[in-house]
PDB file of N, CA and C in Angstrom:
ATOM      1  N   UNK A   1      14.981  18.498 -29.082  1.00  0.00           N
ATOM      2  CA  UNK A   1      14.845  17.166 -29.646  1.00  0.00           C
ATOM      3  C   UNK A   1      15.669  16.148 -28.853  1.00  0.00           C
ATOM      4  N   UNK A   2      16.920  16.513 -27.986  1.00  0.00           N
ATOM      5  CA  UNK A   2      17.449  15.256 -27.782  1.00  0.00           C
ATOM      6  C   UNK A   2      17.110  15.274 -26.602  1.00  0.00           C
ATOM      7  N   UNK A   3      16.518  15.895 -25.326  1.00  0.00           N
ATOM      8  CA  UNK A   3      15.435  16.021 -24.497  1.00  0.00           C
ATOM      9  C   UNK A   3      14.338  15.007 -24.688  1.00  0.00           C
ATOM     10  N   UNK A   4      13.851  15.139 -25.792  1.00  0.00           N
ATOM     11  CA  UNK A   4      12.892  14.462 -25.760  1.00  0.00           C
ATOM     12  C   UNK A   4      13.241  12.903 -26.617  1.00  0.00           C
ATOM     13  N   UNK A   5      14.025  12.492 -27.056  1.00  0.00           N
ATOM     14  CA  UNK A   5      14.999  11.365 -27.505  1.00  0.00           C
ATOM     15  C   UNK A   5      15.343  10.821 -26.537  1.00  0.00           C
ATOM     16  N   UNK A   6      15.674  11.720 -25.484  1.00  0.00           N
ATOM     17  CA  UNK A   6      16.576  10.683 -23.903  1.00  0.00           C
ATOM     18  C   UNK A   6      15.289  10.255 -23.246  1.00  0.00           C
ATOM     19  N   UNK A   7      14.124  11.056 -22.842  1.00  0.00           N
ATOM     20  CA  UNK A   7      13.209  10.834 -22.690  1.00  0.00           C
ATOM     21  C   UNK A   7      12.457   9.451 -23.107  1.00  0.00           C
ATOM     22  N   UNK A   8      12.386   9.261 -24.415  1.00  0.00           N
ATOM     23  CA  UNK A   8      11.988   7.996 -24.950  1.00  0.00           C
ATOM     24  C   UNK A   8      12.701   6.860 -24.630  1.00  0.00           C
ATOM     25  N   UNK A   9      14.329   7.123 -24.884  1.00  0.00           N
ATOM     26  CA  UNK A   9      14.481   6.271 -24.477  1.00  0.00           C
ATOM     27  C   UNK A   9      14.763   5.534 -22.811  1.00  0.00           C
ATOM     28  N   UNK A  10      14.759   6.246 -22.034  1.00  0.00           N
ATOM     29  CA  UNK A  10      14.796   6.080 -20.725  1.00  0.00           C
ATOM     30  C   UNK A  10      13.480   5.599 -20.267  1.00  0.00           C
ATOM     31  N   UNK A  11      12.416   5.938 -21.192  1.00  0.00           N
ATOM     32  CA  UNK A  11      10.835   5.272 -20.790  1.00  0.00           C
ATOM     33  C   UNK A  11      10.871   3.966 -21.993  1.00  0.00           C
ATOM     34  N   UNK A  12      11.747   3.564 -22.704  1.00  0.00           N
ATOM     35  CA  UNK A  12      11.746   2.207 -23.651  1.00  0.00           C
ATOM     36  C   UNK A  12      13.374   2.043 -23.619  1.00  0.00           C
ATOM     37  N   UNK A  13      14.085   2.114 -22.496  1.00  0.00           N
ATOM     38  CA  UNK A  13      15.538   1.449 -22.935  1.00  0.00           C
ATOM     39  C   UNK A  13      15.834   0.212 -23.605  1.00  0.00           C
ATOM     40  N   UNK A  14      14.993  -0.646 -23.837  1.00  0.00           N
ATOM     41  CA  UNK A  14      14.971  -2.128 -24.553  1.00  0.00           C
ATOM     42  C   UNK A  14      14.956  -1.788 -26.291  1.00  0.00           C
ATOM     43  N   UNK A  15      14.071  -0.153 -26.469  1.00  0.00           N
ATOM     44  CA  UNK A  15      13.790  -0.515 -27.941  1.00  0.00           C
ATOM     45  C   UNK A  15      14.501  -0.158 -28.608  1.00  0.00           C
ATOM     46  N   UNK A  16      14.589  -0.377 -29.892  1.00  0.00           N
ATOM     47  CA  UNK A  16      15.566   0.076 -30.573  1.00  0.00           C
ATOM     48  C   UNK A  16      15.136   1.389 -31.467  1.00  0.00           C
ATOM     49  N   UNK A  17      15.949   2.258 -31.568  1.00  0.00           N
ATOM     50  CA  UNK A  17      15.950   2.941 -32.852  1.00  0.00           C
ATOM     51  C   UNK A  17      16.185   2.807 -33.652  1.00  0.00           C
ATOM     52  N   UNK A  18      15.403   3.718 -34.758  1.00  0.00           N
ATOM     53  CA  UNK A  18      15.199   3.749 -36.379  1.00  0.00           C
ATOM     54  C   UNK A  18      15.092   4.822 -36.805  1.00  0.00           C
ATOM     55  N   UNK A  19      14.857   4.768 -38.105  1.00  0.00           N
ATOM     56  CA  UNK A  19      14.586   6.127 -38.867  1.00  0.00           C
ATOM     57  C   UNK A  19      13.192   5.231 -39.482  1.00  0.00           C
ATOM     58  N   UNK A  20      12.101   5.871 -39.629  1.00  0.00           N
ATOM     59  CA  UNK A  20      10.935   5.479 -40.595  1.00  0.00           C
ATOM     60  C   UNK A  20      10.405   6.845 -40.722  1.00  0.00           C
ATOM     61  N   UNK A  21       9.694   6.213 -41.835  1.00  0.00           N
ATOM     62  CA  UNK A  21       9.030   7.498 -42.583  1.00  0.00           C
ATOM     63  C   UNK A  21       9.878   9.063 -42.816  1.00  0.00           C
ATOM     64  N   UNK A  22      10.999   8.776 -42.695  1.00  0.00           N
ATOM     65  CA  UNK A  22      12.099   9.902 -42.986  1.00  0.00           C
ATOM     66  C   UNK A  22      11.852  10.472 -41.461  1.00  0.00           C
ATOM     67  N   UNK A  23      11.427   9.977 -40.302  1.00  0.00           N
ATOM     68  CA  UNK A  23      11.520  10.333 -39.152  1.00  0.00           C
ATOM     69  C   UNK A  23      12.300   9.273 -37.687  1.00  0.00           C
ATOM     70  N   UNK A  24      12.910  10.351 -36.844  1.00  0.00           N
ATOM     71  CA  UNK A  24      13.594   9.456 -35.910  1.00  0.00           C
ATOM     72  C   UNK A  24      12.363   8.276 -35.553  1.00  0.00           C
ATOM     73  N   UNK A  25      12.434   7.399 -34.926  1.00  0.00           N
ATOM     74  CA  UNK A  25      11.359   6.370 -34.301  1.00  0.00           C
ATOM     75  C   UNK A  25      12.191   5.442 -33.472  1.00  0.00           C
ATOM     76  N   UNK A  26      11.478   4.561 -32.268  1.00  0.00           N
ATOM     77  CA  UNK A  26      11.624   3.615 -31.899  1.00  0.00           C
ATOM     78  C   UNK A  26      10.775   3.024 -32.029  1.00  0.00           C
ATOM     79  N   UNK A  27      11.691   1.139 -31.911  1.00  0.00           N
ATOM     80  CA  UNK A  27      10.671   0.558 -31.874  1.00  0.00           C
ATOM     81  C   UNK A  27      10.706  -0.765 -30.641  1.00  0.00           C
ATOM     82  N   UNK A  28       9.630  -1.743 -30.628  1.00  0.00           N
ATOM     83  CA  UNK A  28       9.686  -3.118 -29.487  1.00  0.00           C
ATOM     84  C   UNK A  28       8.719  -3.357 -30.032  1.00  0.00           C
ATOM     85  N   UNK A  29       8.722  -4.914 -30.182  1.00  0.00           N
ATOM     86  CA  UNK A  29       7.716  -5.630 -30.772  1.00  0.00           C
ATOM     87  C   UNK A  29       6.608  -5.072 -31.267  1.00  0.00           C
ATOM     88  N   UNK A  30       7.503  -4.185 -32.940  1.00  0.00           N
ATOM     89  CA  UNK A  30       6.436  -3.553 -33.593  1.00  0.00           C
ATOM     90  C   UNK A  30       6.615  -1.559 -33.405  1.00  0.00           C
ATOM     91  N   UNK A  31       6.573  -1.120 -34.066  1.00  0.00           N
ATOM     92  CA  UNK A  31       6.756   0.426 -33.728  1.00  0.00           C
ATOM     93  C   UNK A  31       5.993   0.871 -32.306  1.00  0.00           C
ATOM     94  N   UNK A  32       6.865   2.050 -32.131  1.00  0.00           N
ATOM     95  CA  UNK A  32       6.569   2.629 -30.602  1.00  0.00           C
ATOM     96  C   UNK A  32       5.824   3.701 -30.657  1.00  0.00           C
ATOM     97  N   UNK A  33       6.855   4.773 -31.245  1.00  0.00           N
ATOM     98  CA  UNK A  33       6.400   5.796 -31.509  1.00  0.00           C
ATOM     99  C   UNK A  33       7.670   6.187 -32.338  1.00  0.00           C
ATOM    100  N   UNK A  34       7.202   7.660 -33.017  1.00  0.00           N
ATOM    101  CA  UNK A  34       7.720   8.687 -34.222  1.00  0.00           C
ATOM    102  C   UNK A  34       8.100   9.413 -33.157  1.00  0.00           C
ATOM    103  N   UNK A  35       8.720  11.054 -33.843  1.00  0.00           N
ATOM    104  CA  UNK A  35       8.736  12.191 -33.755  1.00  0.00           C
ATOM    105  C   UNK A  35       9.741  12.781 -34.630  1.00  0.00           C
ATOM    106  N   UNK A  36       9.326  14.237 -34.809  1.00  0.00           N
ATOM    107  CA  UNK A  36      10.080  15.050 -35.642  1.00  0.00           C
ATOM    108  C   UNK A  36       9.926  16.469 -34.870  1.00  0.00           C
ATOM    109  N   UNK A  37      11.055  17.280 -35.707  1.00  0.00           N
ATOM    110  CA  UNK A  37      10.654  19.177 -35.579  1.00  0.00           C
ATOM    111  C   UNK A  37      10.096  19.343 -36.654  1.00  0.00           C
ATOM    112  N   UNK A  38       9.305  20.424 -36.813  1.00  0.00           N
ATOM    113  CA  UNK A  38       8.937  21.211 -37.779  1.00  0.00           C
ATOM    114  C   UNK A  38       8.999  22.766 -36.959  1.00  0.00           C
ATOM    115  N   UNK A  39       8.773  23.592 -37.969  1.00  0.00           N
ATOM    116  CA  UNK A  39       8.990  25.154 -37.768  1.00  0.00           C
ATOM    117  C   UNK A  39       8.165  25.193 -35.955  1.00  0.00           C
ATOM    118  N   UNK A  40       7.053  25.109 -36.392  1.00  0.00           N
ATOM    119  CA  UNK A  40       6.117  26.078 -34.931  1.00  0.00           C
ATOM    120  C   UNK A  40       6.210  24.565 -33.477  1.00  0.00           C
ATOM    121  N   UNK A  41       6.485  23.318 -34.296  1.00  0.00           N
ATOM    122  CA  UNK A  41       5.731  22.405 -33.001  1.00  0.00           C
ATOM    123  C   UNK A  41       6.960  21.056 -33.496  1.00  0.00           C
ATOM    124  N   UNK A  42       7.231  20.713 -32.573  1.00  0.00           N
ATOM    125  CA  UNK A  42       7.674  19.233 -32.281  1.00  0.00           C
ATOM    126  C   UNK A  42       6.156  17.850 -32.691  1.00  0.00           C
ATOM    127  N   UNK A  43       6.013  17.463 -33.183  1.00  0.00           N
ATOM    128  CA  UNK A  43       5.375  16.488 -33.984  1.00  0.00           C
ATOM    129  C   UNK A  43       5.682  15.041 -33.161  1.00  0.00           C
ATOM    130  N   UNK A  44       4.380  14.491 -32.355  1.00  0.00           N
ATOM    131  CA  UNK A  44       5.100  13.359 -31.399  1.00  0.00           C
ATOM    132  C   UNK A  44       4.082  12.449 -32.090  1.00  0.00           C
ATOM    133  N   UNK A  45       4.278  11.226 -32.364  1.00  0.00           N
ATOM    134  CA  UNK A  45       3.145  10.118 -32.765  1.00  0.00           C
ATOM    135  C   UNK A  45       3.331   8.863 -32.030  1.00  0.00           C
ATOM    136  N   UNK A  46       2.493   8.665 -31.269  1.00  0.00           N
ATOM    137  CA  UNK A  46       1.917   7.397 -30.268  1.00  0.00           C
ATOM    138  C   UNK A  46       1.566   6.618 -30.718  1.00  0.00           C
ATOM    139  N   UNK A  47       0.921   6.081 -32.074  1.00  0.00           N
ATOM    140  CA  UNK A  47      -0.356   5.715 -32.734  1.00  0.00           C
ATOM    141  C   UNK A  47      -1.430   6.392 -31.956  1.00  0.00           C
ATOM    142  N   UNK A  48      -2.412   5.850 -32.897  1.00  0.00           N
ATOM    143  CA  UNK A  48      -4.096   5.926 -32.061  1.00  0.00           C
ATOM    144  C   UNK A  48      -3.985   5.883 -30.254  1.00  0.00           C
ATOM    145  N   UNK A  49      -3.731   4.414 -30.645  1.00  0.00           N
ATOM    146  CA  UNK A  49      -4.169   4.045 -28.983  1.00  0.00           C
ATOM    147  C   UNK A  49      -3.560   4.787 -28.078  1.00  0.00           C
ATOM    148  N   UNK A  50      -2.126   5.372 -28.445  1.00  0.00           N
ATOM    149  CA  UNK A  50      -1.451   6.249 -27.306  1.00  0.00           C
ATOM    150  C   UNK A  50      -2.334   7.710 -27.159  1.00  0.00           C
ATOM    151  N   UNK A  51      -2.404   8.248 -28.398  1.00  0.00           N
ATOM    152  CA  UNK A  51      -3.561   9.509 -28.304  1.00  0.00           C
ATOM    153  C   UNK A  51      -4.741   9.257 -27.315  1.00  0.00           C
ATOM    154  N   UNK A  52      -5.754   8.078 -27.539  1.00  0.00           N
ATOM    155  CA  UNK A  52      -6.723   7.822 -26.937  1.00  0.00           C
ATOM    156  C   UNK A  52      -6.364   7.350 -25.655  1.00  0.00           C
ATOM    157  N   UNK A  53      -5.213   6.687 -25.003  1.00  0.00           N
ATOM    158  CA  UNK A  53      -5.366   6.412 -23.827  1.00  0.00           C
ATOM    159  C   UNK A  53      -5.335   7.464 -22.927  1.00  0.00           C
ATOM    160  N   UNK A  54      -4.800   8.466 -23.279  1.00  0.00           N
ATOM    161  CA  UNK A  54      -3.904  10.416 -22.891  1.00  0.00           C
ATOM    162  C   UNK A  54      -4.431  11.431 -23.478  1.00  0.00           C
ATOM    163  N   UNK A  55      -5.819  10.983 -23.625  1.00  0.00           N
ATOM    164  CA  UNK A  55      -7.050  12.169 -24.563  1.00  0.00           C
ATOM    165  C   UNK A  55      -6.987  13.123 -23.651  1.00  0.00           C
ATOM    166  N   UNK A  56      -7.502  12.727 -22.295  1.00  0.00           N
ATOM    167  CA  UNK A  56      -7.801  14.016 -21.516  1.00  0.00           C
ATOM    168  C   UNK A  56      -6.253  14.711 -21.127  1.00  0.00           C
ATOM    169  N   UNK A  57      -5.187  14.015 -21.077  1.00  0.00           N
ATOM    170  CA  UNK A  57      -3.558  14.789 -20.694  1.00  0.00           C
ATOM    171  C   UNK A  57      -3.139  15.391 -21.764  1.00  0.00           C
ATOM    172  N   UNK A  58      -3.742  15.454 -23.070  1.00  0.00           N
ATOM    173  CA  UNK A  58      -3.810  15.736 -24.656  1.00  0.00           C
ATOM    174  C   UNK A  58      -4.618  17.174 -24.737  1.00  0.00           C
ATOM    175  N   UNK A  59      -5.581  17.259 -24.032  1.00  0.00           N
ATOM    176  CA  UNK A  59      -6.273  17.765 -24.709  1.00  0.00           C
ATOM    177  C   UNK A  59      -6.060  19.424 -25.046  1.00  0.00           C
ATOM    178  N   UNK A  60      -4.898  20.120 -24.226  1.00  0.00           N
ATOM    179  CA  UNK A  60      -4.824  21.514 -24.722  1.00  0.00           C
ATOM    180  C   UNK A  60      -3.724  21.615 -25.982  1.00  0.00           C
ATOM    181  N   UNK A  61      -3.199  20.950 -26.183  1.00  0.00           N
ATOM    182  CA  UNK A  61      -2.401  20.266 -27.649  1.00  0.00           C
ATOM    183  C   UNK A  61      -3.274  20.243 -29.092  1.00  0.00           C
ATOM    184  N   UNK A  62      -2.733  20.739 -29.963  1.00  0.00           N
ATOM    185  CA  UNK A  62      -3.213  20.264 -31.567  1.00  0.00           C
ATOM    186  C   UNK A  62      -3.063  18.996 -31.627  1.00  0.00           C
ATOM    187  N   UNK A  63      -3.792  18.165 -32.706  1.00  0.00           N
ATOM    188  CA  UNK A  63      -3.692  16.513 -33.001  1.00  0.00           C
ATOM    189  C   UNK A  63      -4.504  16.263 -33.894  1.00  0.00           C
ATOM    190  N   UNK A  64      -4.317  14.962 -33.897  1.00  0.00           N
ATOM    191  CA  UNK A  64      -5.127  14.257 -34.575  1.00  0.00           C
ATOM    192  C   UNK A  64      -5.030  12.865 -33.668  1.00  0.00           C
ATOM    193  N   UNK A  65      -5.481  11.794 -35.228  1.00  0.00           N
ATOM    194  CA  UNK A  65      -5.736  10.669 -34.511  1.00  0.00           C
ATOM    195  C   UNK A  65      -4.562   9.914 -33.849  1.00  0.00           C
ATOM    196  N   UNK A  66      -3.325   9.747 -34.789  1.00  0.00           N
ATOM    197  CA  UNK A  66      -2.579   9.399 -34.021  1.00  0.00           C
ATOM    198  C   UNK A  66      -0.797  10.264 -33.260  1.00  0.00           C
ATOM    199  N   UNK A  67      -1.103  11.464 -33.728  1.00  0.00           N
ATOM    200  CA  UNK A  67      -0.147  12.799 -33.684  1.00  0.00           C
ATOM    201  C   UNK A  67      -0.870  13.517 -32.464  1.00  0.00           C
ATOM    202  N   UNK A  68       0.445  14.356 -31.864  1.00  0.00           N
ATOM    203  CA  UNK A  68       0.370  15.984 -31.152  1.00  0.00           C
ATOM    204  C   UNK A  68       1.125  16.686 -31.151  1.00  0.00           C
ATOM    205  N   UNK A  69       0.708  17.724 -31.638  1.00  0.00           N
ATOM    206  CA  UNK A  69       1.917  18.603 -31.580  1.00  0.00           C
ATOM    207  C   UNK A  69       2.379  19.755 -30.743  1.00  0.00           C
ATOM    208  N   UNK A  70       3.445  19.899 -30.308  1.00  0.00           N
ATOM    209  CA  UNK A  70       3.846  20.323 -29.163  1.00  0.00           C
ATOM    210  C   UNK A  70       4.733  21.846 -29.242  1.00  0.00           C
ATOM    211  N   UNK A  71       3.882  23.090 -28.977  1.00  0.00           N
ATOM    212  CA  UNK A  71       4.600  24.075 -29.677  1.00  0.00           C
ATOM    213  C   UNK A  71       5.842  24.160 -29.399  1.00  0.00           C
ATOM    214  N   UNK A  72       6.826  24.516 -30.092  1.00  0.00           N
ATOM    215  CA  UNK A  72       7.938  24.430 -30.204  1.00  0.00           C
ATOM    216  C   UNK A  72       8.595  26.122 -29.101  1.00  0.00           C
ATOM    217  N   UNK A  73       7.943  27.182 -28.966  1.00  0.00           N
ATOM    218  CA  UNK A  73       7.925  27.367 -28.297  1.00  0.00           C
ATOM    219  C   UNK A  73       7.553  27.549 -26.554  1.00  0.00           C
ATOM    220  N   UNK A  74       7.112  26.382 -26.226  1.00  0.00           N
ATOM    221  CA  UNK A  74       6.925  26.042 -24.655  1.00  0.00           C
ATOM    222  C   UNK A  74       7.715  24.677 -24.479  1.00  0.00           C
ATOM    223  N   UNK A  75       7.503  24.534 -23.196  1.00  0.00           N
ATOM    224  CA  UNK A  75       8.743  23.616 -22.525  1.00  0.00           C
ATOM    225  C   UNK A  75       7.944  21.449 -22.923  1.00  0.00           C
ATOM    226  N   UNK A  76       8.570  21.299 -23.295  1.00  0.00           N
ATOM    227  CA  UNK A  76       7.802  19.945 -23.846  1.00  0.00           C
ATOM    228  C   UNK A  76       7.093  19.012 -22.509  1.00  0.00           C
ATOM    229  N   UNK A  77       6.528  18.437 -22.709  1.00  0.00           N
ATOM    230  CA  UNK A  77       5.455  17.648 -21.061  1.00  0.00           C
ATOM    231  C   UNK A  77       6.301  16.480 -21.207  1.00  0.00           C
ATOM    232  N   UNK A  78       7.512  16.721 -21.018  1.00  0.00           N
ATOM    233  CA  UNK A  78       8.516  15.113 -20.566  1.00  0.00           C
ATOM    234  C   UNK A  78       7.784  14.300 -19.935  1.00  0.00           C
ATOM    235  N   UNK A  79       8.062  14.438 -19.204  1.00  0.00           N
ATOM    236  CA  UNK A  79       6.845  13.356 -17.675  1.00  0.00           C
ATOM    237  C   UNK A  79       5.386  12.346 -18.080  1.00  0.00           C
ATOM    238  N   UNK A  80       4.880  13.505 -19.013  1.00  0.00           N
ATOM    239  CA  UNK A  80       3.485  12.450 -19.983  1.00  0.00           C
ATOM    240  C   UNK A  80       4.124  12.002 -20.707  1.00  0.00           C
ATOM    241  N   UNK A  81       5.415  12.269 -21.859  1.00  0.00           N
ATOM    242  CA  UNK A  81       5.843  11.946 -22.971  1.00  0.00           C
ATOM    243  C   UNK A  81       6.103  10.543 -22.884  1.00  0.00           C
ATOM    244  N   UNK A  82       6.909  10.730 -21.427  1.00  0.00           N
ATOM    245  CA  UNK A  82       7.800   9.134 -20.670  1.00  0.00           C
ATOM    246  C   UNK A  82       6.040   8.238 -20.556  1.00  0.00           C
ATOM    247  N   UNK A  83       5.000   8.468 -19.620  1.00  0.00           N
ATOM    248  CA  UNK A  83       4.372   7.783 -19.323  1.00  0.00           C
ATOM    249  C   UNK A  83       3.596   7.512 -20.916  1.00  0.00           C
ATOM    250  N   UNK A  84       2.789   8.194 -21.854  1.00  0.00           N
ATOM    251  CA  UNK A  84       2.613   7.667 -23.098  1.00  0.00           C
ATOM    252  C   UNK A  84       3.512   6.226 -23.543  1.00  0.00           C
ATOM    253  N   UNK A  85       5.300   6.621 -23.885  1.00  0.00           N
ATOM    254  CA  UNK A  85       5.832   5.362 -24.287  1.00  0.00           C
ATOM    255  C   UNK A  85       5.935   4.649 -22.924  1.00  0.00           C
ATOM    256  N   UNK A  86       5.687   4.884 -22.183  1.00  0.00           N
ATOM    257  CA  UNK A  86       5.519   3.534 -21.516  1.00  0.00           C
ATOM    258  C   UNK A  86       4.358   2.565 -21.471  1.00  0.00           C
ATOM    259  N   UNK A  87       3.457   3.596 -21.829  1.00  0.00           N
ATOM    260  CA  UNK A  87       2.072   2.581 -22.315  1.00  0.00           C
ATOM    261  C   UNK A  87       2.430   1.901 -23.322  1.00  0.00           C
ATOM    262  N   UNK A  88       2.723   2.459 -24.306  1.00  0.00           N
ATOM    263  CA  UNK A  88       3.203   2.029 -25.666  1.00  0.00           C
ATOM    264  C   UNK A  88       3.941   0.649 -25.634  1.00  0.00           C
ATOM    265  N   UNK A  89       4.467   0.842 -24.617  1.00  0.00           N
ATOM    266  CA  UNK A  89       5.952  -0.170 -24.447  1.00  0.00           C
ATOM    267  C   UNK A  89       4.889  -1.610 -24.295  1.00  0.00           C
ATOM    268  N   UNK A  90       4.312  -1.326 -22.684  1.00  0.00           N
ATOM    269  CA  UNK A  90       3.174  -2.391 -22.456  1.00  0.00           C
ATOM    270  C   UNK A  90       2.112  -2.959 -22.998  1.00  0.00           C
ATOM    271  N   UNK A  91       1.513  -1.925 -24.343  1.00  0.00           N
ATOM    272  CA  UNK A  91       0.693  -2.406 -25.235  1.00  0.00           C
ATOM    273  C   UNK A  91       1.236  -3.389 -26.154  1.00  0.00           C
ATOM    274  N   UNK A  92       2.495  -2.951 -26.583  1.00  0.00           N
ATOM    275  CA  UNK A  92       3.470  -3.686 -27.757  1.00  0.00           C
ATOM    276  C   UNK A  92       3.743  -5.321 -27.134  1.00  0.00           C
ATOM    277  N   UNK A  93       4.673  -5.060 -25.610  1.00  0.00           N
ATOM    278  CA  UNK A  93       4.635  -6.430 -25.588  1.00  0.00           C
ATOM    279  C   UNK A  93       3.410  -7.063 -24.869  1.00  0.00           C
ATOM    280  N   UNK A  94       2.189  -6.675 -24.455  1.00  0.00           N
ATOM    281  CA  UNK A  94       1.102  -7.388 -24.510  1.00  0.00           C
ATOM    282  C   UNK A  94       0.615  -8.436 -26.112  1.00  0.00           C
ATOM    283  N   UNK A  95       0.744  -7.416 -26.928  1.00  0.00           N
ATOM    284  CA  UNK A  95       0.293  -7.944 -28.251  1.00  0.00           C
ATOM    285  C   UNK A  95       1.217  -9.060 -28.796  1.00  0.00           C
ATOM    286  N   UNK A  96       2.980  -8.768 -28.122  1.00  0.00           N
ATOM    287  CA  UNK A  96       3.776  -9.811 -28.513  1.00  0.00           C
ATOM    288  C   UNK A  96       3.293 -11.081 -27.811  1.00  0.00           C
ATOM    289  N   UNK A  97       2.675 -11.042 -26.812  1.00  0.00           N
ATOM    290  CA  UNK A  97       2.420 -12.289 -25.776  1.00  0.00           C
ATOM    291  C   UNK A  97       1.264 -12.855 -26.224  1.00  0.00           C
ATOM    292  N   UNK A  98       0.533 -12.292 -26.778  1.00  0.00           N
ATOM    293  CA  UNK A  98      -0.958 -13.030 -27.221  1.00  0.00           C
ATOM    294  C   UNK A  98      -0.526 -13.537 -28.563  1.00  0.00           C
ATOM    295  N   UNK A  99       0.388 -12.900 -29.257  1.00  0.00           N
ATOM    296  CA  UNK A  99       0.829 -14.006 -30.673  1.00  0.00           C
ATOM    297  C   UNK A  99       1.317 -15.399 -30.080  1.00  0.00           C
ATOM    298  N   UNK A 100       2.177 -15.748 -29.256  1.00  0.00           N
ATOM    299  CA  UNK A 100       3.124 -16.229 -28.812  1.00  0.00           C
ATOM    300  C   UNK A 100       2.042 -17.228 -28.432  1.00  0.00           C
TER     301      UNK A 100
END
């Protein structure tokens, strides 16, 4: 977990952390992403759009629409994890700039 915490934040050093939904999170203009442990898998949430932009880098992973989960026994995909919130990062403040 803190692997993948330094991770986030080194791909969003601007955002801040939180706790939501009884889970760690960051956020930048607007939530970033989640994550948690559970027993078998690390639990990562992108929203939607992060799932769908990283469908095909996703796809040997469990999920859903806006979750993946990452068995807890194999080595976590840092490297996509970073590039996901960095989409994330650029989607967020895109959307801040079109309010503005």
């Amino acid at each position: 977990m803190e692997g993948l915490r330094a991770t986030i934040k080194k791909a969003a050093p601007q955002a801040i952390e939180k706790i939501s939904y009884n889970m760690p999170a960051f956020m930048l203009e607007g939530m970033l992403v989640y994550y948690a442990a559970y027993d078998k898998h690390i639990g990562f949430y992108p929203t939607p759009s992060g799932i769908e932009a990283f469908k095909k880098e996703l796809a040997g992973y469990k999920g859903a629409k806006g979750s993946v989960q990452f068995p807890i026994d194999k080595p976590l995909p840092l490297e996509l994890i970073a590039q996901i919130v960095k989409f994330r990062v650029e989607e967020n403040l895109d959307k801040a700039r079109e309010k503005k």
